[in-house]
N, C-alpha and C. Protein backbone atom coordinates (compact mmCIF):
# COMPACT_ATOMS: atom_id res chain seq x y z
N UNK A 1 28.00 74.94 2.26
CA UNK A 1 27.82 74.03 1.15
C UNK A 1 28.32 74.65 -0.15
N UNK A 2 27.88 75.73 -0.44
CA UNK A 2 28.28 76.43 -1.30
C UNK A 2 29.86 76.50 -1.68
N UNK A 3 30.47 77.01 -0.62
CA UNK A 3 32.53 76.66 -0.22
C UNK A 3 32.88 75.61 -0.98
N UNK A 4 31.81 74.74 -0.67
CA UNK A 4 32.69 72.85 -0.79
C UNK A 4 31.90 72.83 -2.66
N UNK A 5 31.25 73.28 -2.83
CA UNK A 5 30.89 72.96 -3.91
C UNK A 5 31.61 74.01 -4.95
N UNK A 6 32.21 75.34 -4.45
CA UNK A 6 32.80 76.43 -5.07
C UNK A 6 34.48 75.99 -5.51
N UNK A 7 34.98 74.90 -4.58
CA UNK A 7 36.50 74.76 -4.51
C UNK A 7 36.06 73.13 -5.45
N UNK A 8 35.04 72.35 -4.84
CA UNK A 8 35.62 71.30 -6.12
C UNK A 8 35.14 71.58 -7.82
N UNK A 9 34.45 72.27 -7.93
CA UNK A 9 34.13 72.51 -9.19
C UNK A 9 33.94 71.49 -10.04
N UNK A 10 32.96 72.02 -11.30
CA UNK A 10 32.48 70.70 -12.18
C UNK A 10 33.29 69.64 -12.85
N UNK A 11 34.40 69.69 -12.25
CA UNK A 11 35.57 68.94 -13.44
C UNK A 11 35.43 67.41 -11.93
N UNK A 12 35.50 68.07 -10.81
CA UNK A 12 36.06 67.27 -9.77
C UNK A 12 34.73 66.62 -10.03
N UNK A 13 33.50 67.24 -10.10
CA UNK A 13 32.05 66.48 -9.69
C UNK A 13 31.67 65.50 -10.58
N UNK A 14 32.57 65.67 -12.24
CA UNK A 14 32.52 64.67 -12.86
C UNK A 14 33.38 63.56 -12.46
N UNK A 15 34.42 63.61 -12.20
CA UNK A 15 35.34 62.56 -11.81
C UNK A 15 34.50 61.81 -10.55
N UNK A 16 34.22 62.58 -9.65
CA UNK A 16 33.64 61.67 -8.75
C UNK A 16 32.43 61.20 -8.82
N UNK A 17 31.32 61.07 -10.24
CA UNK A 17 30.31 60.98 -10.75
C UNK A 17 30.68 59.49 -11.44
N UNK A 18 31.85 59.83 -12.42
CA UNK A 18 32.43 58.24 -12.88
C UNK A 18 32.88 57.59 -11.76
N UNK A 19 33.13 57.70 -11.17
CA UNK A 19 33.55 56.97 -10.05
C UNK A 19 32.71 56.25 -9.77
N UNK A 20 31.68 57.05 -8.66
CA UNK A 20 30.58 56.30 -8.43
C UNK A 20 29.85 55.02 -9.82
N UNK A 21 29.61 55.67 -10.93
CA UNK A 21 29.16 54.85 -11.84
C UNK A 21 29.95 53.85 -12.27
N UNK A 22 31.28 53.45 -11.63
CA UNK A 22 32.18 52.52 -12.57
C UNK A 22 32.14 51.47 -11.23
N UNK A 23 31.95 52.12 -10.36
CA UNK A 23 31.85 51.25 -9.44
C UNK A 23 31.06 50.80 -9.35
N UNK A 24 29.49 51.64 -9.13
CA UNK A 24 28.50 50.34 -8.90
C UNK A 24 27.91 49.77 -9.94
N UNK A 25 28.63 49.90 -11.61
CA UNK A 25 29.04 48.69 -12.25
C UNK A 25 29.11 47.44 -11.98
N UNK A 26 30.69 48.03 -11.47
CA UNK A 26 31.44 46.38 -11.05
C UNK A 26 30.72 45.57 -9.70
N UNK A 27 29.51 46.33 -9.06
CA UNK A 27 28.87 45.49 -7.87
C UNK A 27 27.87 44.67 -8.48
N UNK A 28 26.95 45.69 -9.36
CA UNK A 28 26.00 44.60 -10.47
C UNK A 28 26.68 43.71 -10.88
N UNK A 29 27.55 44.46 -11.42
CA UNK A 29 28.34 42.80 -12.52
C UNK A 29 28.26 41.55 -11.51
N UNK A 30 29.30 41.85 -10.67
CA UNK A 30 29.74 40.61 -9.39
C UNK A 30 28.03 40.28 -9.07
N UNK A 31 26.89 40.65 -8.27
CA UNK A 31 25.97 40.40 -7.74
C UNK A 31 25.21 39.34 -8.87
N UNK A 32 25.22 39.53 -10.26
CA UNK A 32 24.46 38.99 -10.96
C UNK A 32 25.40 37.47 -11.28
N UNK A 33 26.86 37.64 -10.96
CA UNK A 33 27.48 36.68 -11.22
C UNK A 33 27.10 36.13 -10.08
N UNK A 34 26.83 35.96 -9.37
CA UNK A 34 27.06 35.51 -7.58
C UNK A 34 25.53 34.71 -7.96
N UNK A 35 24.60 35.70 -8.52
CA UNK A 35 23.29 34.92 -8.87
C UNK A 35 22.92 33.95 -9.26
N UNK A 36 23.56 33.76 -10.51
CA UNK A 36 23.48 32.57 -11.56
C UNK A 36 24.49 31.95 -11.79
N UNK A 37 25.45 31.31 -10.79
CA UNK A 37 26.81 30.99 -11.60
C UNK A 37 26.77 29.53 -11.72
N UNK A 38 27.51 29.49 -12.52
CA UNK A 38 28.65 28.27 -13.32
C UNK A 38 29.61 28.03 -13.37
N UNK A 39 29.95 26.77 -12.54
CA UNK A 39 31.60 27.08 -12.53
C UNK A 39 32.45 25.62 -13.73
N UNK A 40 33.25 25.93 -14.17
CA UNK A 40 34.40 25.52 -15.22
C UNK A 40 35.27 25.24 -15.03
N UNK A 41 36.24 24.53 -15.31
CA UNK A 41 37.98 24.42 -15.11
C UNK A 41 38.39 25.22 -15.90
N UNK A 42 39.41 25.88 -15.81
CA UNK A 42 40.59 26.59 -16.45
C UNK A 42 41.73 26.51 -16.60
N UNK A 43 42.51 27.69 -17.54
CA UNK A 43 43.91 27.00 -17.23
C UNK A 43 44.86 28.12 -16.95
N UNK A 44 45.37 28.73 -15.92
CA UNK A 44 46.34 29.32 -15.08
C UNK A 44 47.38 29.72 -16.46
N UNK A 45 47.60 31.22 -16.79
CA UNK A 45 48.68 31.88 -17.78
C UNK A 45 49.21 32.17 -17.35
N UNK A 46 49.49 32.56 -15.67
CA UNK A 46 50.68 32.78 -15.12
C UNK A 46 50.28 34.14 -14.85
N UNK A 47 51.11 35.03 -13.73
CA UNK A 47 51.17 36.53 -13.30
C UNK A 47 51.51 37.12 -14.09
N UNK A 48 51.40 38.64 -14.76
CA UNK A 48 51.70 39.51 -15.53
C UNK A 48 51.03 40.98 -15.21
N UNK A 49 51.79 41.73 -15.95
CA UNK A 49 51.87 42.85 -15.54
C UNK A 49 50.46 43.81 -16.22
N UNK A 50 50.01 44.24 -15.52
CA UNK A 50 48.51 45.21 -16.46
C UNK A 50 48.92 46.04 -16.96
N UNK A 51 47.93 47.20 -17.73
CA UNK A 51 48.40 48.15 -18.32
C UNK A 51 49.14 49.57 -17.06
N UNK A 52 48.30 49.19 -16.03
CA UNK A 52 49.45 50.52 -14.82
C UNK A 52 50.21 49.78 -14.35
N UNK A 53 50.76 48.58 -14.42
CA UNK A 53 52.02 47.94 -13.72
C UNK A 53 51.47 46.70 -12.82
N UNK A 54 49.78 46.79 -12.19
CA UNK A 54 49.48 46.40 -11.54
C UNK A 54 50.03 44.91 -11.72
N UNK A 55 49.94 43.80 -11.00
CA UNK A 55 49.97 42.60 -11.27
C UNK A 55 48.92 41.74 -11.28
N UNK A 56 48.93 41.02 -12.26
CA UNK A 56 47.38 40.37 -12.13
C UNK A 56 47.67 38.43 -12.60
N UNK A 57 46.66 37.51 -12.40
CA UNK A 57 46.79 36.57 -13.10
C UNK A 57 45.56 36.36 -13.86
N UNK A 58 46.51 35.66 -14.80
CA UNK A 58 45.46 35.49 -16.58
C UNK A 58 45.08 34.45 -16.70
N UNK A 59 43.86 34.25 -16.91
CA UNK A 59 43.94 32.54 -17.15
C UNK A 59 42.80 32.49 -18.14
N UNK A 60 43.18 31.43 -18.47
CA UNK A 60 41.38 31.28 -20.24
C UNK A 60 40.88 29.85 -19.67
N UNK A 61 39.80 29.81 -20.02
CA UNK A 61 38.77 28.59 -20.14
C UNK A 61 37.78 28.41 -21.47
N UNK A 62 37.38 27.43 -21.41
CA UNK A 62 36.13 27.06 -22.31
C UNK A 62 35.09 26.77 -22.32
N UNK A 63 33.78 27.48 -23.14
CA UNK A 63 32.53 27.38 -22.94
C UNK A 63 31.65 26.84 -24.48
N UNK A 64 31.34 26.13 -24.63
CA UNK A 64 30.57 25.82 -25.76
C UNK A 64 31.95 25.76 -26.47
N UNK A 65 32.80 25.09 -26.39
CA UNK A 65 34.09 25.34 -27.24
C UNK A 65 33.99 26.35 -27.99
N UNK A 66 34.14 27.66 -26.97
CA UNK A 66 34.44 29.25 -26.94
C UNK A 66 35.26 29.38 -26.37
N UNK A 67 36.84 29.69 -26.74
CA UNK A 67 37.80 30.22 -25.41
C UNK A 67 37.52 31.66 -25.16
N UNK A 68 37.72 31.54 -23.84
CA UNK A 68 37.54 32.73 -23.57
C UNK A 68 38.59 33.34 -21.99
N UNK A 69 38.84 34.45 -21.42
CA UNK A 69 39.93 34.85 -21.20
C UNK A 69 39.53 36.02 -20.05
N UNK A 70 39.99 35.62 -18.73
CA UNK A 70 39.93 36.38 -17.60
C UNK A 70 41.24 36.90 -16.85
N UNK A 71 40.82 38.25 -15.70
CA UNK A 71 42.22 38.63 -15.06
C UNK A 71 41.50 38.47 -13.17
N UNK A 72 42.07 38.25 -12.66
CA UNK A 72 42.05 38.83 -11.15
C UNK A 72 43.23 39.56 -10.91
N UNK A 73 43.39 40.15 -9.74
CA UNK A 73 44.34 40.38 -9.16
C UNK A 73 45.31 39.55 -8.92
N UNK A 74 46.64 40.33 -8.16
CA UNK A 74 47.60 39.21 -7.89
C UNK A 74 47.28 38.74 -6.22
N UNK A 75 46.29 39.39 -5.45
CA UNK A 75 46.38 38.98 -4.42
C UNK A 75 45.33 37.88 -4.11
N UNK A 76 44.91 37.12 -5.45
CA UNK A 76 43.98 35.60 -5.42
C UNK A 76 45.32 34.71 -4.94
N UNK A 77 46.04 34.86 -5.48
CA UNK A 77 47.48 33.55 -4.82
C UNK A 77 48.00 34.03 -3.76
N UNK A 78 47.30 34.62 -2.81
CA UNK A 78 47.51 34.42 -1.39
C UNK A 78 46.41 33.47 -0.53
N UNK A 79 45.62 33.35 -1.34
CA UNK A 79 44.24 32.16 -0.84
C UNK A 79 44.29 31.13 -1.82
N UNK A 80 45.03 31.07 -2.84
CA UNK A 80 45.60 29.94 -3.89
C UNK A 80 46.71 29.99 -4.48
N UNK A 81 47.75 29.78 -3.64
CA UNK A 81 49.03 29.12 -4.07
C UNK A 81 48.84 28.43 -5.60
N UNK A 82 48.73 27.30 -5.21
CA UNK A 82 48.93 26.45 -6.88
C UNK A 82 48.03 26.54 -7.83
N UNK A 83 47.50 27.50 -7.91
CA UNK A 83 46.95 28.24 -9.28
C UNK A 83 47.35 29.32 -10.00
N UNK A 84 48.64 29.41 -9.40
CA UNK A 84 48.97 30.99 -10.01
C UNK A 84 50.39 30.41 -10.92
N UNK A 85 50.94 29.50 -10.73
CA UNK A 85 52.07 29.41 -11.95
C UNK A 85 51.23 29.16 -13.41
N UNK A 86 51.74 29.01 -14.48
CA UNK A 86 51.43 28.86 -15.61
C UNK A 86 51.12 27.29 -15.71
N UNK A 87 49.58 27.28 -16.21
CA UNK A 87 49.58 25.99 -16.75
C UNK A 87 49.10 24.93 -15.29
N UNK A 88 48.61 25.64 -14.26
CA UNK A 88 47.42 25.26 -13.50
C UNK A 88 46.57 25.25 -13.66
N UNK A 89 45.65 24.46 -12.82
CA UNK A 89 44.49 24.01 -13.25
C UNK A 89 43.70 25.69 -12.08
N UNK A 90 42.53 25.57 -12.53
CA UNK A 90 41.99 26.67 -12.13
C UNK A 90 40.19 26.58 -11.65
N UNK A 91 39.38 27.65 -11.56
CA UNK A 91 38.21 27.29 -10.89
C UNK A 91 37.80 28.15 -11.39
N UNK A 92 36.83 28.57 -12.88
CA UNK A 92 36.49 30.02 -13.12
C UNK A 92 34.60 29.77 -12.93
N UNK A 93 34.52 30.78 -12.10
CA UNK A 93 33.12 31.01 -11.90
C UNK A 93 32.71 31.88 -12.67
N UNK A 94 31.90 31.77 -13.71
CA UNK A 94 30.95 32.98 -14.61
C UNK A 94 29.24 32.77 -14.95
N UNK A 95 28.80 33.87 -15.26
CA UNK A 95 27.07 34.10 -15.67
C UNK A 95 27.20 33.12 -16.44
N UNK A 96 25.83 32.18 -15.42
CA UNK A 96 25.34 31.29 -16.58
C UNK A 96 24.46 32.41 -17.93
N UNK A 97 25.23 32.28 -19.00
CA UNK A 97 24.96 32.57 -20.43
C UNK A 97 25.54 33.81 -21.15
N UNK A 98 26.95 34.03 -20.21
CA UNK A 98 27.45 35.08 -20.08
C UNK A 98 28.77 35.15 -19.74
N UNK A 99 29.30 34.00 -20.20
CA UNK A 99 30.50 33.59 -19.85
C UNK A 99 32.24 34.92 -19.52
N UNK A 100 31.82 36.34 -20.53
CA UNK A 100 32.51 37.10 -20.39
C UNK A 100 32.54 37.45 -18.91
N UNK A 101 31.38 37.39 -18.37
CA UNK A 101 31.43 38.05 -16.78
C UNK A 101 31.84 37.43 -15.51
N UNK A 102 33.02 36.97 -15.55
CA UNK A 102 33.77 35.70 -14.87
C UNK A 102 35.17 36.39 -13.76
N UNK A 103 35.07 35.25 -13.13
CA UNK A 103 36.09 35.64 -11.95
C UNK A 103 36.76 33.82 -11.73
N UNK A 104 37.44 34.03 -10.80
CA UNK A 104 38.33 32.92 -10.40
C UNK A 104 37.65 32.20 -8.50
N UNK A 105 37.29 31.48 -8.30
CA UNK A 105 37.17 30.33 -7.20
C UNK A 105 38.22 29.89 -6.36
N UNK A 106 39.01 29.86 -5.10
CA UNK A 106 39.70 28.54 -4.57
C UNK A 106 38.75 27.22 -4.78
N UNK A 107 37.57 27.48 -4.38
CA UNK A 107 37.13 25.73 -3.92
C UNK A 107 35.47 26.17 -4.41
N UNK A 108 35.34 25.10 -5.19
CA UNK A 108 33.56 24.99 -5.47
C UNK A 108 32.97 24.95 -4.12
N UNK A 109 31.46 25.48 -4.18
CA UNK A 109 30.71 25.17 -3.04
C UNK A 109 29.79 24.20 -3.01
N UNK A 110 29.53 23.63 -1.84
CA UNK A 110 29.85 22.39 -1.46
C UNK A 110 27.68 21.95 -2.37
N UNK A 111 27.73 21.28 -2.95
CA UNK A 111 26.51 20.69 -4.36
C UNK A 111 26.79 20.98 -5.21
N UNK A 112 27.41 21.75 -5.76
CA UNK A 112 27.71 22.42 -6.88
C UNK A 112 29.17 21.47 -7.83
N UNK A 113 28.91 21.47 -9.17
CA UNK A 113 30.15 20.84 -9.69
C UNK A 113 30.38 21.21 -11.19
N UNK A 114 31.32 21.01 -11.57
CA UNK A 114 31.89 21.55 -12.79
C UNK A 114 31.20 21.06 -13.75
N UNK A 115 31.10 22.41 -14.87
CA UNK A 115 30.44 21.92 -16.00
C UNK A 115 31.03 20.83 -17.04
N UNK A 116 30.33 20.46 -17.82
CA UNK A 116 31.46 19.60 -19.13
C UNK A 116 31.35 20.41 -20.15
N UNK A 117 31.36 21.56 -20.36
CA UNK A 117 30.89 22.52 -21.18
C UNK A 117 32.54 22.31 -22.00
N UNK A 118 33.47 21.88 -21.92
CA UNK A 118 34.95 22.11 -22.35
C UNK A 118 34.74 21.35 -23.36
């Protein structure tokens, strides 16, 4: 134990310390969204490039006539084709009262229906 703890040293134990913490971040985040959600129409900005190159799509919606402004990945338009050009219509699921903490939908679930919050 000692070996494995002698070769990664405190620099590595921090990195893999944020790690862990950035991640199970992003599981709260998602879990609490999954909890309480709300879903909205949006409107599709089209694919673009992130700050490492990644590809992502952008799209904004409205809440309390608040715009406001989300990314997924680019691999949501492999389970939704016609939401990924510019200026589609879209499905954004976010915390009811918390609209920053939002993600993108193919298909509402099935009782559930869009707000008029726009």
């Amino acid at each position: 134990m000692k070996k494995i703890f002698g070769k990664i040293r405190w620099s590595g134990l921090t990195i893999i310390a944020l790690f862990i913490i950035i991640y199970t971040y992003a599981i709260v985040k998602k879990s609490i969204r999954l909890k309480n959600p709300t879903y909205v129409k949006g409107t599709s900005l089209g694919i673009s490039k992130g700050v490492r190159g990644s590809l992502y799509l952008y799209y904004s919606f409205q809440v309390n006539n608040q715009s406001y402004k989300g990314n997924v990945t680019n691999d949501f338009c492999k389970t939704c084709s016609a939401c990924c050009d510019s200026g589609n219509a879209v499905i954004v699921r976010y915390q009811k009262g918390n609209p920053e903490n939002n993600d993108l939908v193919t298909d509402l679930p099935s009782g559930t229906s869009l707000e008029d919050d726009q």
